[in-house]
Protein backbone atom coordinates (compact mmCIF):
# COMPACT_ATOMS: atom_id res chain seq x y z
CA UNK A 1 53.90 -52.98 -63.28
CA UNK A 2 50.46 -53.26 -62.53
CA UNK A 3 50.30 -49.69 -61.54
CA UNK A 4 51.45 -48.86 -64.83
CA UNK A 5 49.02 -50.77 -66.46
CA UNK A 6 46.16 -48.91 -64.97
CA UNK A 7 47.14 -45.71 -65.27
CA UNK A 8 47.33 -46.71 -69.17
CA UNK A 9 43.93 -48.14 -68.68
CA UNK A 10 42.30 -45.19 -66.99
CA UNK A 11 43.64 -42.76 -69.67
CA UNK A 12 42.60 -45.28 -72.14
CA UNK A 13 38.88 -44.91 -71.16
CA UNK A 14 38.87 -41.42 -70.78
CA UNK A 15 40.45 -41.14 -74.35
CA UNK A 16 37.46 -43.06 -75.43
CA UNK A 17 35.10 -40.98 -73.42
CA UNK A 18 36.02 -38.08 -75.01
CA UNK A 19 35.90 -39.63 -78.65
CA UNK A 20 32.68 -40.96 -78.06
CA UNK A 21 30.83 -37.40 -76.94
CA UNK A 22 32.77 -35.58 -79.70
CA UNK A 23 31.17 -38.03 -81.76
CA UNK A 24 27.22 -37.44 -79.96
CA UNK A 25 28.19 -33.76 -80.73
CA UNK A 26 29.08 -33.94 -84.28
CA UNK A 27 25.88 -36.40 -85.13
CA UNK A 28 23.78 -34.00 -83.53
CA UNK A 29 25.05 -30.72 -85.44
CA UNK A 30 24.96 -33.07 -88.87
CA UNK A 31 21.08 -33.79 -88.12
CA UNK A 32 20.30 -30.38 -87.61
CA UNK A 33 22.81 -27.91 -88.54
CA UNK A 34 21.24 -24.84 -88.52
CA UNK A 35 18.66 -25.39 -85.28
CA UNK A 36 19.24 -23.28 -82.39
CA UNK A 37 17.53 -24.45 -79.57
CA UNK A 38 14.51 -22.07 -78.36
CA UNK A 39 13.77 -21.28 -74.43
CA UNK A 40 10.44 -22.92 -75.19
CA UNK A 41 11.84 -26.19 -75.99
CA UNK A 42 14.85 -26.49 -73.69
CA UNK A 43 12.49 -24.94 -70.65
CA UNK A 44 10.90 -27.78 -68.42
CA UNK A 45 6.75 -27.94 -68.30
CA UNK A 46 5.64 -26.61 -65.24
CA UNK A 47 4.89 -28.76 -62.53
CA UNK A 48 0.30 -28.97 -62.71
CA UNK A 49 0.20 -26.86 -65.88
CA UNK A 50 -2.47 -27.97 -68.60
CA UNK A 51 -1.87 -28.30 -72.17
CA UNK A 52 -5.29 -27.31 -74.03
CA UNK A 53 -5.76 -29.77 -76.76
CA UNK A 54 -8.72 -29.34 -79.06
CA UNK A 55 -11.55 -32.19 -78.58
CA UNK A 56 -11.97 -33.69 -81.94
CA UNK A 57 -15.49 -33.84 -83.64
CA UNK A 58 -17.73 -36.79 -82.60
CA UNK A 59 -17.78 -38.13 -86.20
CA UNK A 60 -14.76 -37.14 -87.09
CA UNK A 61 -15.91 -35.76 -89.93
CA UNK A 62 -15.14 -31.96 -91.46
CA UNK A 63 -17.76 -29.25 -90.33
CA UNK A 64 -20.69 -29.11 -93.44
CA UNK A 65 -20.54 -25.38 -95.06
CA UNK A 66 -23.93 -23.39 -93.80
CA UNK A 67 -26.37 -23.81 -96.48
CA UNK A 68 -26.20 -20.72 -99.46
CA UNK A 69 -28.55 -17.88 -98.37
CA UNK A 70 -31.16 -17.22 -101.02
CA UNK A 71 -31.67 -13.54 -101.85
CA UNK A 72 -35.13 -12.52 -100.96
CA UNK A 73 -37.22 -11.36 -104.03
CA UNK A 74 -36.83 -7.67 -104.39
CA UNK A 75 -39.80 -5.42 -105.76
CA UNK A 76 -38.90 -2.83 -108.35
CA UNK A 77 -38.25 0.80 -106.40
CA UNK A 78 -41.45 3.53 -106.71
CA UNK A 79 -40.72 6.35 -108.85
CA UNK A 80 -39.88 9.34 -107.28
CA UNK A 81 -42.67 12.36 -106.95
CA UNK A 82 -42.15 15.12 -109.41
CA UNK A 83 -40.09 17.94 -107.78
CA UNK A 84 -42.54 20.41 -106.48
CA UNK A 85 -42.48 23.80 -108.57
CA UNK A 86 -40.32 26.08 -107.46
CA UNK A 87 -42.48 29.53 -106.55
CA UNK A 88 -40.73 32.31 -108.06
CA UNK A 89 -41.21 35.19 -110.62
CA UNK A 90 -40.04 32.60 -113.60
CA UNK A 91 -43.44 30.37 -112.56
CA UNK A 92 -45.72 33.56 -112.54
CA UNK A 93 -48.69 34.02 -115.18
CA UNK A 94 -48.74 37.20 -117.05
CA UNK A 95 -50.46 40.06 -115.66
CA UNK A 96 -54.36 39.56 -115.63
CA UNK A 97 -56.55 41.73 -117.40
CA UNK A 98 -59.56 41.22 -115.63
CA UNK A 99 -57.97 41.21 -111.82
CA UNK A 100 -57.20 43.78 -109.47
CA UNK A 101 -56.21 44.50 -105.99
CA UNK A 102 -58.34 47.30 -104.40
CA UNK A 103 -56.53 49.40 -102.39
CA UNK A 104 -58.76 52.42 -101.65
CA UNK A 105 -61.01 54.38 -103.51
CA UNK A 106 -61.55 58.66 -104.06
CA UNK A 107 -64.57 60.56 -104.82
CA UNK A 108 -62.83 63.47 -106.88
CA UNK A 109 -64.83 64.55 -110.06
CA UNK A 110 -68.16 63.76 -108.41
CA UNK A 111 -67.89 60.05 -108.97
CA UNK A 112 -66.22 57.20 -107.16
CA UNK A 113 -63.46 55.71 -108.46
CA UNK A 114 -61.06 52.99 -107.26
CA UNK A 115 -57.53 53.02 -106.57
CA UNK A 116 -56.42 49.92 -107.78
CA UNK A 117 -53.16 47.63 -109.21
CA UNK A 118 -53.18 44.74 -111.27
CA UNK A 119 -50.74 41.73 -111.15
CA UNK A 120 -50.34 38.75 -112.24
CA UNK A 121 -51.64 34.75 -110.41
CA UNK A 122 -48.20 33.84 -108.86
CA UNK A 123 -47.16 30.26 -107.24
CA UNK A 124 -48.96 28.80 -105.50
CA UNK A 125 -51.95 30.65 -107.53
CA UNK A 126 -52.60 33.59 -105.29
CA UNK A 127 -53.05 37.45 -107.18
CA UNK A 128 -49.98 39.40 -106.67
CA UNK A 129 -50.17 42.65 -107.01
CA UNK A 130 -47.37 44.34 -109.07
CA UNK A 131 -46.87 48.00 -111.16
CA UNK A 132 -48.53 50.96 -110.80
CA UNK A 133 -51.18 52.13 -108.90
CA UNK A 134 -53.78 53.07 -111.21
CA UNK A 135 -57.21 54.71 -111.20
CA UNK A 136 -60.63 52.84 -112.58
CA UNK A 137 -64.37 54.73 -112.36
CA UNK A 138 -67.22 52.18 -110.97
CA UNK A 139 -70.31 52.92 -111.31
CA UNK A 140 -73.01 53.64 -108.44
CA UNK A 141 -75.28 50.77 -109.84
CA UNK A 142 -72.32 48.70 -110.29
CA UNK A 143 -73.19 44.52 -109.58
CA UNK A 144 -70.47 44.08 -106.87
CA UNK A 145 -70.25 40.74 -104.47
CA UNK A 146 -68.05 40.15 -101.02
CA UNK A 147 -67.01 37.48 -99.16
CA UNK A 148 -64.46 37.55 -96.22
CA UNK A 149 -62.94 39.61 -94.67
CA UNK A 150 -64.92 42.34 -95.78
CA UNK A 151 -68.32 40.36 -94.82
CA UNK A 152 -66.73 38.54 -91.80
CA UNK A 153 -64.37 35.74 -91.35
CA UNK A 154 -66.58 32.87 -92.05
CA UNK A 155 -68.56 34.48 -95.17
CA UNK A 156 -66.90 32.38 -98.26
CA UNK A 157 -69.59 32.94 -101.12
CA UNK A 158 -69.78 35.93 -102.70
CA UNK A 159 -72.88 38.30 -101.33
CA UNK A 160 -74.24 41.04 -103.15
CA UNK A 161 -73.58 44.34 -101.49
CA UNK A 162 -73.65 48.45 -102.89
CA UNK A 163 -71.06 50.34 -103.65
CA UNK A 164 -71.18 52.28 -100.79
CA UNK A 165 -70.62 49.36 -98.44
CA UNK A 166 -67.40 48.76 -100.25
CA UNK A 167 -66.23 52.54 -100.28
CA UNK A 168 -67.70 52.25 -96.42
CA UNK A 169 -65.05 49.03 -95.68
CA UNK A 170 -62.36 50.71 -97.61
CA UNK A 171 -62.27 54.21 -95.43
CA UNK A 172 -61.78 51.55 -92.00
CA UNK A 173 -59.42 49.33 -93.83
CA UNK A 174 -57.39 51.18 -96.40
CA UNK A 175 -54.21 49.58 -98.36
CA UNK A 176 -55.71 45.67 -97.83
CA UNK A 177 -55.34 45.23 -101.51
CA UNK A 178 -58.06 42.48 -101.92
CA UNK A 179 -58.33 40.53 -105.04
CA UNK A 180 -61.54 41.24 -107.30
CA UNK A 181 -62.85 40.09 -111.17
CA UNK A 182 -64.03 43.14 -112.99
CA UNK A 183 -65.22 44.32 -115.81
CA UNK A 184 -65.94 47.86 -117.44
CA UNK A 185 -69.10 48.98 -119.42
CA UNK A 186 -68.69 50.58 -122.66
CA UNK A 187 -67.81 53.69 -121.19
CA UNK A 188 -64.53 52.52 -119.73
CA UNK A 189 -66.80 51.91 -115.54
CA UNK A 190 -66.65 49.13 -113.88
CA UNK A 191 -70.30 47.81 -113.50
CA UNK A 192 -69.14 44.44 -112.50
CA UNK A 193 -67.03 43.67 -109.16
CA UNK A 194 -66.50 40.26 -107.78
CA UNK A 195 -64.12 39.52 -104.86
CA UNK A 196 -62.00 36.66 -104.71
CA UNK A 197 -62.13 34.46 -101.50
CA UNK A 198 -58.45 34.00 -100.35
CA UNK A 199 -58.08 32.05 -96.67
C-alpha cells in the first residue's frame, strides 16, 4: 500500500510541475505577445567588455545655444566701369577732309605732286587710310613740318623742313602712308603740310 501511495504521489507532483510551467509559459506570451526575443538580448555580455555610457554634464543642465551671429555691415557694391568701345568700322568717324596718308609722290607735268588717300580717325583714334589712291599738287614753297620717323625716332614736334626733303624720304621709304593735316591754296596746291606724330 504504501508503494501505491507514492507512485500516486510522484505523478501527483509531476502533474503539478507541468501545470505550473504551462502556466509561466502562458503569463509570459500574455505580457508580451508579439516579442520575439533578439540575439542581442538573449546573448550573454562578454566576459571584460565595457559598456560606454555618456558622462552627464557637471550642472546637469542643457547645453546654452551659441550666441546669434550678427551679420557684418555690408557696403553698397561699386558700379561697374563702362564697357570699353568696341573698335570697329561702326565706331569710325567719317572720312576727314583735311587728312591724308602720303604714300609717295611723282614729278610728271613738271611739278610735284603727292600720291595720297584719305580715311577716316578710327578706334582707338588713329588715321586709317581707306578708298582710292588719289593725286594732290604741293607746291615748292609749300609750309610743310615732320616729326618721327621721317626726322628720327625721338623727334615728336613738328620741324619745318622743304619739300624736297619730303620727296627725298619718300623715294627711300615708299608706301609708309604717314598721316599729315593739309590744306590747298586757291589754286587747288597744297601750301600747307603738317605730319601727325603717331608712336
Amino acid at each position: 500500500m504504501r508503494a501505491v501511495r507514492r507512485q500516486v504521489a510522484v505523478a501527483a507532483l509531476a502533474v503539478c510541475g507541468v501545470l505550473a510551467l504551462t502556466a509561466c509559459q502562458n503569463g509570459d506570451d500574455l505580457a508580451a505577445p508579439d516579442a520575439k526575443p533578439t540575439a542581442a538580448a538573449s546573448a550573454p555580455p562578454t566576459a571584460g567588455a565595457t559598456v560606454a555610457v555618456p558622462a552627464p554634464s557637471k550642472t546637469g543642465a542643457a547645453p546654452k545655444p551659441s550666441a546669434t551671429a550678427t551679420p557684418a555691415a555690408k557696403n553698397p557694391p561699386a558700379p561697374a566701369p563702362p564697357p570699353a568701345p568696341t573698335c570697329g568700322a561702326d565706331h569710325r568717324m567719317p572720312i576727314s577732309p583735311d587728312t591724308i596718308a602720303v604714300h609717295r609722290y611723282t614729278p610728271e607735268g613738271g611739278m610735284t605732286t603727292l600720291i595720297v588717300q584719305h580715311g577716316t580717325y578710327g578706334c582707338p583714334g588713329r588715321f586709317e587710310p581707306s578708298g582710292a589712291w588719289t593725286y594732290i599738287p604741293i607746291a615748292e614753297t609749300a609750309k610743310i613740318t615732320a616729326t618721327a620717323p621721317i626726322l628720327g625716332p625721338s623727334t615728336v614736334t613738328g620741324k619745318p623742313i622743304s619739300t624736297s626733303e619730303l620727296t627725298g624720304w619718300l623715294d627711300t621709304h615708299p608706301d609708309k602712308g604717314l598721316p599729315f593735316r593739309y590744306h590747298l591754296n586757291a589754286a587747288g596746291v597744297i601750301d600747307t603740310l603738317d605730319e601727325i606724330y603717331v608712336k
